[in-house]
N, C-alpha and C. Protein backbone atom coordinates (compact mmCIF):
# COMPACT_ATOMS: atom_id res chain seq x y z
N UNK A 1 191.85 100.31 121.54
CA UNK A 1 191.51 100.43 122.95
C UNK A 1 190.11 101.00 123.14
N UNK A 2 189.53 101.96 121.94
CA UNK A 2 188.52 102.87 122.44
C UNK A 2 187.21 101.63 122.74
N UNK A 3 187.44 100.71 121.13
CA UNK A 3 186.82 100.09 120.63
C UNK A 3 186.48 99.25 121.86
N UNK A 4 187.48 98.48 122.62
CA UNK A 4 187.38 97.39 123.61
C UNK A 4 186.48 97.80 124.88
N UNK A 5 186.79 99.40 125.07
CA UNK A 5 186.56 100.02 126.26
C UNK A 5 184.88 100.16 125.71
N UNK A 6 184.29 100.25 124.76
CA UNK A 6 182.98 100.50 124.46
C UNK A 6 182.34 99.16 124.66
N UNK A 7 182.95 98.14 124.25
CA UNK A 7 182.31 96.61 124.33
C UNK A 7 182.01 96.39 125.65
N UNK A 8 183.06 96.62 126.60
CA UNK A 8 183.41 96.60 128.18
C UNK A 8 182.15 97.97 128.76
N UNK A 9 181.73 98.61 128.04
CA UNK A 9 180.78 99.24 128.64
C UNK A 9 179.21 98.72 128.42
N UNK A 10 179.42 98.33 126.99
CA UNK A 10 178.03 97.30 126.79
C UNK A 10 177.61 95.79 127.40
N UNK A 11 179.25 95.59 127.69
CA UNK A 11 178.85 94.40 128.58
C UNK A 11 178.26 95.31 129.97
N UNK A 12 178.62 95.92 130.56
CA UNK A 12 177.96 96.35 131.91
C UNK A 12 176.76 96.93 131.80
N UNK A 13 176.11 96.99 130.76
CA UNK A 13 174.64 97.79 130.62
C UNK A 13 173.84 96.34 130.12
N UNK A 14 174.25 95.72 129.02
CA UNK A 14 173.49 94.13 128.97
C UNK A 14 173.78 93.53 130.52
N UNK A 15 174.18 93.31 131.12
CA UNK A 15 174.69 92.66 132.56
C UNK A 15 172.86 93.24 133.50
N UNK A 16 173.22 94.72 133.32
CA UNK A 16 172.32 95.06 134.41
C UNK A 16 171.14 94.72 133.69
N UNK A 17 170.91 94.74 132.42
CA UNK A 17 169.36 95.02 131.78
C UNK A 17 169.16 93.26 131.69
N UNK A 18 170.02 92.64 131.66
CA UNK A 18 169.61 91.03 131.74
C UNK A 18 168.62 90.69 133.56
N UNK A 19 170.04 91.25 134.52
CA UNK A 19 169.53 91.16 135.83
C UNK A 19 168.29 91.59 136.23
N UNK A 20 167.57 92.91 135.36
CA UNK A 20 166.23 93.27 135.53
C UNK A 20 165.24 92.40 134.64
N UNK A 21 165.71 91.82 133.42
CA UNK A 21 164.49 91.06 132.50
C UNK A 21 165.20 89.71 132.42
N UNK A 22 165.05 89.08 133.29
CA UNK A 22 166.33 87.94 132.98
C UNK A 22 165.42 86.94 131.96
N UNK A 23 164.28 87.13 131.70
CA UNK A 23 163.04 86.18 130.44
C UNK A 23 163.38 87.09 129.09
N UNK A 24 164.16 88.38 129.19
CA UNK A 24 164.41 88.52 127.83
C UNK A 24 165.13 88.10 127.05
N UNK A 25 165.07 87.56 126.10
CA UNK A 25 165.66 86.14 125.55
C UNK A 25 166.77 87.19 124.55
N UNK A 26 166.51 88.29 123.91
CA UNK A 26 167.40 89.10 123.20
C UNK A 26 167.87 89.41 123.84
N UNK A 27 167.68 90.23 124.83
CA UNK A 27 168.89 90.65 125.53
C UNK A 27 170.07 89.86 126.43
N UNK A 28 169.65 88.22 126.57
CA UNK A 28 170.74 87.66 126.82
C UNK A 28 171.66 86.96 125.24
N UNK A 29 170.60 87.42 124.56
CA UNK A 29 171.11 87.02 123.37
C UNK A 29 172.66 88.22 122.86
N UNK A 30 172.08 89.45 122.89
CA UNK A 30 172.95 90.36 123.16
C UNK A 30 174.32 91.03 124.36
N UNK A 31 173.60 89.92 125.03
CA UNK A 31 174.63 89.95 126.14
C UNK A 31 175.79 88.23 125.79
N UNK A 32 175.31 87.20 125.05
CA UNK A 32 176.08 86.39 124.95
C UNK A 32 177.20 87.06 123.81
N UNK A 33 176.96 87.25 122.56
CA UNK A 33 177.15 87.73 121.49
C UNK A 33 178.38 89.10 122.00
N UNK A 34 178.02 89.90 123.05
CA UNK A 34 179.61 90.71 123.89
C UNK A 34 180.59 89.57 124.62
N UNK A 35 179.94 89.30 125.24
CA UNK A 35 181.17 88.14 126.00
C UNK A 35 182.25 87.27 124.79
N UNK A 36 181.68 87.10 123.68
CA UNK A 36 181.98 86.09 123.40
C UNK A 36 183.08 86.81 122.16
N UNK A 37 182.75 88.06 121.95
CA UNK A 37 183.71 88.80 121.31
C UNK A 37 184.67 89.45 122.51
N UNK A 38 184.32 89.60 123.66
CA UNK A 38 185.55 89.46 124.65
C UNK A 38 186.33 88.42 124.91
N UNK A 39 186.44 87.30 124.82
CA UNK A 39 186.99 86.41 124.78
C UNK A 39 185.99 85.25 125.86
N UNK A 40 184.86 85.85 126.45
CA UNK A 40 184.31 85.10 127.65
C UNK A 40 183.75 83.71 127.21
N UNK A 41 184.33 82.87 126.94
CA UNK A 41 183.94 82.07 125.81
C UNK A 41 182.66 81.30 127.03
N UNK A 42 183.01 80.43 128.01
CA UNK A 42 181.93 80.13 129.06
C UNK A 42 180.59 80.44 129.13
N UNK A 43 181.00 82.22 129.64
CA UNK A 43 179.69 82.99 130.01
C UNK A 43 178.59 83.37 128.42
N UNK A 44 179.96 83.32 127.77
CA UNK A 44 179.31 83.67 126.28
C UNK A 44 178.22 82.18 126.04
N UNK A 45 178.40 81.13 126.14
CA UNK A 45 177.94 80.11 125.83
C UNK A 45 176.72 79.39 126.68
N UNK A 46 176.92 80.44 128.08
CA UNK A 46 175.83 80.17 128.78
C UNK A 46 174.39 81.02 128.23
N UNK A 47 175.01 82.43 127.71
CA UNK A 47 173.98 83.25 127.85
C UNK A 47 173.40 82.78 126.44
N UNK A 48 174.40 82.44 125.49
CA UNK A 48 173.64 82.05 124.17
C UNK A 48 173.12 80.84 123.84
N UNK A 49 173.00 79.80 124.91
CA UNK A 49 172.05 78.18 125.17
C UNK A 49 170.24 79.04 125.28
N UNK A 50 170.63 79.85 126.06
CA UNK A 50 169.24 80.75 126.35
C UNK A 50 168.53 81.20 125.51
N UNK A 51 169.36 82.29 124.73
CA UNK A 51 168.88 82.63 123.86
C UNK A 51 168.79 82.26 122.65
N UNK A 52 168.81 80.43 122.18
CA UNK A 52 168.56 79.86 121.39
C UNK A 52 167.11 79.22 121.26
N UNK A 53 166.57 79.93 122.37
CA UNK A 53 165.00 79.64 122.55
C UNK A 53 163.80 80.50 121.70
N UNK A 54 165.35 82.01 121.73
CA UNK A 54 164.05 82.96 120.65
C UNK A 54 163.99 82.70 119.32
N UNK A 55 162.99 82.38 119.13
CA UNK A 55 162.71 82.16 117.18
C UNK A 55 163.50 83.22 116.48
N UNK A 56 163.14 84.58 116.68
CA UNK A 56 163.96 85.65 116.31
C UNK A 56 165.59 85.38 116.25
N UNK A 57 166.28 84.90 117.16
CA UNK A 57 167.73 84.99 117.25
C UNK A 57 168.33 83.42 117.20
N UNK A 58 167.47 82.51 117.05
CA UNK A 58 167.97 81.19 117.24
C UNK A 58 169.01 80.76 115.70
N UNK A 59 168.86 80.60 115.11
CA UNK A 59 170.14 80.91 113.98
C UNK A 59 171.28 81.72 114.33
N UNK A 60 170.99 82.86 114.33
CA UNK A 60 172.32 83.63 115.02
C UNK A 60 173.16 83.27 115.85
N UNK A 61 172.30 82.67 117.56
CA UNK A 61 172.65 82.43 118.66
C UNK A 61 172.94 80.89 117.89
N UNK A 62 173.11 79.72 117.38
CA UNK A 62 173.62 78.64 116.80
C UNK A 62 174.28 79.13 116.54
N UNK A 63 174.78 79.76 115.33
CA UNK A 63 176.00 80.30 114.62
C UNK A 63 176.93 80.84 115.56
N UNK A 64 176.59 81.32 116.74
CA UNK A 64 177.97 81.78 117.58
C UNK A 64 178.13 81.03 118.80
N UNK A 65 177.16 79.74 118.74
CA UNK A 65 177.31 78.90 120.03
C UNK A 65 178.46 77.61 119.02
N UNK A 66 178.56 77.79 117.73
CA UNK A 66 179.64 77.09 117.05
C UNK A 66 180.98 77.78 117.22
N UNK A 67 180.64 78.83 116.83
CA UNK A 67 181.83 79.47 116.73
C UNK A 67 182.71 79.75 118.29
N UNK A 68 181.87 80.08 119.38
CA UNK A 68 182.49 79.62 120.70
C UNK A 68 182.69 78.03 121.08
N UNK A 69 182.20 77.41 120.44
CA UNK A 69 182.95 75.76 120.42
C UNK A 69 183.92 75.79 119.91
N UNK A 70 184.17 76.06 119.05
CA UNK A 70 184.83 76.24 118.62
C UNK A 70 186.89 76.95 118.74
N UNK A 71 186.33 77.75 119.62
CA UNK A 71 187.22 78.33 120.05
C UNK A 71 188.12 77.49 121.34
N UNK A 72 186.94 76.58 121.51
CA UNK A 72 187.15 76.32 123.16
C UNK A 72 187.89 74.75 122.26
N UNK A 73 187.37 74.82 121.27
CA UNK A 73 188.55 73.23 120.40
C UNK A 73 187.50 71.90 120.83
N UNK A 74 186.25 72.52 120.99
CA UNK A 74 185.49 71.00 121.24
C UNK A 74 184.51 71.10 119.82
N UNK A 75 185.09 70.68 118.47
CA UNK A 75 185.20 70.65 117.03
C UNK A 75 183.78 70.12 117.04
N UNK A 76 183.33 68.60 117.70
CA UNK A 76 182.05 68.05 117.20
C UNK A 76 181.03 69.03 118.17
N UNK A 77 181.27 69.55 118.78
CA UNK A 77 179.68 70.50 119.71
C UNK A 77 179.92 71.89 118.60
N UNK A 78 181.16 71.88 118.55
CA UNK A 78 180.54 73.48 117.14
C UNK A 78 180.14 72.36 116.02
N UNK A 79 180.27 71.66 115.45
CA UNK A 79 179.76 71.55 114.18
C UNK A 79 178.13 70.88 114.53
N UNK A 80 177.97 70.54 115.34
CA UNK A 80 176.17 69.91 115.90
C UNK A 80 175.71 70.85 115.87
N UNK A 81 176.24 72.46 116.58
CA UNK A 81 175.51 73.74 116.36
C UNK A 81 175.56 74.23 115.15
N UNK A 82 176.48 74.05 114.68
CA UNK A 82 176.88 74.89 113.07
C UNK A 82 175.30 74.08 112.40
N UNK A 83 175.47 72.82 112.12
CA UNK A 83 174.33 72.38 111.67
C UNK A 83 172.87 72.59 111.96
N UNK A 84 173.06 72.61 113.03
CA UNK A 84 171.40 73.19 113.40
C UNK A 84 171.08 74.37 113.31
N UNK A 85 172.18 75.30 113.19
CA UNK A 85 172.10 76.48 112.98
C UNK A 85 171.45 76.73 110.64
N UNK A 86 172.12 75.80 110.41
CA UNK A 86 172.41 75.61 109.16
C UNK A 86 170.34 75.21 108.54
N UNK A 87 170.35 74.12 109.45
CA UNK A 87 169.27 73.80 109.36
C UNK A 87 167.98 74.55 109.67
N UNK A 88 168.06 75.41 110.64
CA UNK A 88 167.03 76.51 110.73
C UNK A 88 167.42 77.59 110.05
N UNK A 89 167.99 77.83 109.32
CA UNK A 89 168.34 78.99 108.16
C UNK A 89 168.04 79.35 106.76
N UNK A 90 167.17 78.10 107.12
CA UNK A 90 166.99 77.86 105.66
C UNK A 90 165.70 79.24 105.31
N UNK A 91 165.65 79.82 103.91
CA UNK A 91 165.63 81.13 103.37
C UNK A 91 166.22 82.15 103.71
N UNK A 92 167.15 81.85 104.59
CA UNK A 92 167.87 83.53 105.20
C UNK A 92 169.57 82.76 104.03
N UNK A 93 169.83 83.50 103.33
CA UNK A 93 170.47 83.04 102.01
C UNK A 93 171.85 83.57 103.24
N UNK A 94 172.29 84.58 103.17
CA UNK A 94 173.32 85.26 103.63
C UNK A 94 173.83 84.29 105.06
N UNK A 95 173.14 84.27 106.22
CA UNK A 95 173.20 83.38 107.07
C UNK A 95 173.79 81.92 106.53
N UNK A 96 172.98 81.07 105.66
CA UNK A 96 173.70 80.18 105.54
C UNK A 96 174.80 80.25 104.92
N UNK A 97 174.94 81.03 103.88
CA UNK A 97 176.31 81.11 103.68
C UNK A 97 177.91 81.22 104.82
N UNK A 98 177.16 81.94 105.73
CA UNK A 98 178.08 82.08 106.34
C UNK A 98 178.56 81.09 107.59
N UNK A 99 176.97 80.46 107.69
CA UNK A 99 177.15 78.84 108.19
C UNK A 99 178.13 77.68 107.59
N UNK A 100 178.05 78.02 106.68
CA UNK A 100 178.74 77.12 105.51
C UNK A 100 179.89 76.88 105.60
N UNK A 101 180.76 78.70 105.25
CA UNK A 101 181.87 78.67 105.59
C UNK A 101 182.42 78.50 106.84
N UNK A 102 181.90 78.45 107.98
CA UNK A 102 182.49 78.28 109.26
C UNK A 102 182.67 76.53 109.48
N UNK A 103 181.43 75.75 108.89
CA UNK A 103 181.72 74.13 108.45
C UNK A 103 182.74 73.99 107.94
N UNK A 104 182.94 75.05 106.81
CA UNK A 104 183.94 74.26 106.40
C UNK A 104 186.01 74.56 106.70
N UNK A 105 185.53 75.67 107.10
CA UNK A 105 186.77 76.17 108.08
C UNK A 105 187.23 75.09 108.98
N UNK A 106 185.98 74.29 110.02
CA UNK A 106 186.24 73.44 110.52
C UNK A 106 186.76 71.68 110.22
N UNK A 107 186.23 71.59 109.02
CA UNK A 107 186.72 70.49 108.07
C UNK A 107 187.78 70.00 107.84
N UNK A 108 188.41 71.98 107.45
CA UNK A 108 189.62 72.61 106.65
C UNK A 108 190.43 71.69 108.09
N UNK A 109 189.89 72.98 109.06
CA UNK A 109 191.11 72.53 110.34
C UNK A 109 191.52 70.97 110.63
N UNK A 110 190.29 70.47 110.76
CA UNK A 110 190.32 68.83 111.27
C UNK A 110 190.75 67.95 110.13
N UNK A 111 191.53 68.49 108.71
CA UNK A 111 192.14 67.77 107.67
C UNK A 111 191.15 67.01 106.77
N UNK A 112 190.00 67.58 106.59
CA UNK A 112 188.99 66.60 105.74
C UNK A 112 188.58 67.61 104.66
N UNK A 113 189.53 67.34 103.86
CA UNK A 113 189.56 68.00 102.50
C UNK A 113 188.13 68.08 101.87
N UNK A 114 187.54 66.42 101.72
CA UNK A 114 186.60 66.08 101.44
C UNK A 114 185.40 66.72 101.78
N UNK A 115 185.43 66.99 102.95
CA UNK A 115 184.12 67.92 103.47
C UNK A 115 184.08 68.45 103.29
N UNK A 116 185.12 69.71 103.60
CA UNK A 116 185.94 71.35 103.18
C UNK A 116 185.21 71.67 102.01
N UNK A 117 185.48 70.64 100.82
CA UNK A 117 184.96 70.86 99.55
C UNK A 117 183.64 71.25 99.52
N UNK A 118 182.96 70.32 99.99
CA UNK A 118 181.18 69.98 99.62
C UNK A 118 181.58 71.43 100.18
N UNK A 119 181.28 71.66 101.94
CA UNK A 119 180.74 72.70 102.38
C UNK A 119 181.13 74.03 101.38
N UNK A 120 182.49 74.75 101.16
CA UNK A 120 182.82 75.59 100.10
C UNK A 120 182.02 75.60 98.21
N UNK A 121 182.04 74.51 97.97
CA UNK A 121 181.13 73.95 96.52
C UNK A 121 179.73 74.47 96.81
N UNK A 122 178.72 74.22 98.29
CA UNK A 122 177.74 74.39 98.62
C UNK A 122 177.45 76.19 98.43
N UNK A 123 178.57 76.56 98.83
CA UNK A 123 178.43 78.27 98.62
C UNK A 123 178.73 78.59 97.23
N UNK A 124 179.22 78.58 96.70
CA UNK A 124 180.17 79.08 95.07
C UNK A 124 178.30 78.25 94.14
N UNK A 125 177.91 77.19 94.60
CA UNK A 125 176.63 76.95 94.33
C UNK A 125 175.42 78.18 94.05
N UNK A 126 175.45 78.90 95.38
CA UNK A 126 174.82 80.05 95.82
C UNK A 126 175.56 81.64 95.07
N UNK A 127 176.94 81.88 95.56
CA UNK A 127 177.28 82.88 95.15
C UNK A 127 178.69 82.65 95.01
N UNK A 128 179.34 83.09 93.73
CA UNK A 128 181.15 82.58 93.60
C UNK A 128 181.89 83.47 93.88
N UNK A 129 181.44 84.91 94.49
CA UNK A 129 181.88 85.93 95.31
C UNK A 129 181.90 85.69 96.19
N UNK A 130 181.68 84.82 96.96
CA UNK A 130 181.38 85.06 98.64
C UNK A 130 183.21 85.03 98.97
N UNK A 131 183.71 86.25 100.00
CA UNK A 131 184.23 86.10 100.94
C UNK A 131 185.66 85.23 99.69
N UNK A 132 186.19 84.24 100.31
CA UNK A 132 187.81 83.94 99.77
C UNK A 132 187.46 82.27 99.20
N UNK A 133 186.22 81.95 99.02
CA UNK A 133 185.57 80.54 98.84
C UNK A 133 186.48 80.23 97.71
N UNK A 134 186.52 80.69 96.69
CA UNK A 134 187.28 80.32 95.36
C UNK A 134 188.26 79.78 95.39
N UNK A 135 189.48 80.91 95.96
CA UNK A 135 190.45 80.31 96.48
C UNK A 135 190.66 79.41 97.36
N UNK A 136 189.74 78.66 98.40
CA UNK A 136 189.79 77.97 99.00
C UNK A 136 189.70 76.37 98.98
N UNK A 137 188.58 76.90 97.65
CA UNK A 137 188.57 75.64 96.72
C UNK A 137 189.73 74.93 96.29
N UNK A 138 190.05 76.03 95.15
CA UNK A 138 191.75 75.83 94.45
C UNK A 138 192.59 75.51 95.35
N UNK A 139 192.52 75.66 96.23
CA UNK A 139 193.83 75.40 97.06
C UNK A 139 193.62 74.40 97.67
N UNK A 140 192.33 73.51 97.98
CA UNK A 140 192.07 72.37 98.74
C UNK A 140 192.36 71.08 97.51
N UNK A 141 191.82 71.67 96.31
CA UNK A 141 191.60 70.71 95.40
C UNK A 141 193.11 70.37 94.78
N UNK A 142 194.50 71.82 94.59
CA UNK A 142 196.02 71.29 94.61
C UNK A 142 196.19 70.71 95.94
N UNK A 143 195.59 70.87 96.97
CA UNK A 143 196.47 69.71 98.00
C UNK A 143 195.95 68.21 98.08
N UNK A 144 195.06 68.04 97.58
CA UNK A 144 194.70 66.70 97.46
C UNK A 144 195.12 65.92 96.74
């Protein structure tokens, strides 16, 4: 509860500090990025179209304009973002990784083993620690 009640207070301080700089591109960036861990999936997706303009946050703001597609179950607009997100990431190692796995989460979901793979193979490529990739493998590669 404390936790929710603090988010619910940062949304009302990004709210007002957007309404005074509404050209600050982080701070609606920071204001999409609360909504969207509140569940505001909409407002979340409005504020983070915006702030996919700042060079600084435009990877990030991709990566969670997928992941709120996501949520909302419209599979090909998160994975167009996932990708472009993917695609401007390139040297930020950690980021794409984690681009990766959200591709292929989505793969996973939409039954395309095939993809699932590459995208998971693409990380274990990079690092064979990451996160539950291993197993995800193994377990895609017995269900096939």
């Amino acid at each position: 509860r404390a936790e929710k009640a603090l988010t619910e207070m940062r949304l009302g301080e990004y709210r007002r500090r957007v309404k005074h700089h509404p050209t600050d591109l982080g701070l609606r960036f920071e204001l999409g990025a609360t909504l969207l861990s509140l569940g505001e999936i909409d407002a979340a997706i409005a504020e983070l179209q915006q702030a996919v303009k700042d060079p600084r946050k435009k990877v990030s703001a991709l990566h969670m304009l997928g992941k709120a597609f996501r949520e909302k179950g419209l599979t090909d607009l998160a994975l167009g973002q996932l990708e472009k997100a993917l695609e401007a990431s390139v040297g930020h190692g950690e980021a794409s990784k984690d681009i990766l796995y959200d591709m292929g989460g989505l793969a996973e979901d939409a039954g395309d083993t095939d993809q699932a793979l590459d995208y998971f193979s693409r990380i274990i490529e990079q690092d064979i620690g990451y996160k539950d990739v291993a197993g995800k493998i193994e377990q895609l590669k017995s269900s096939s």
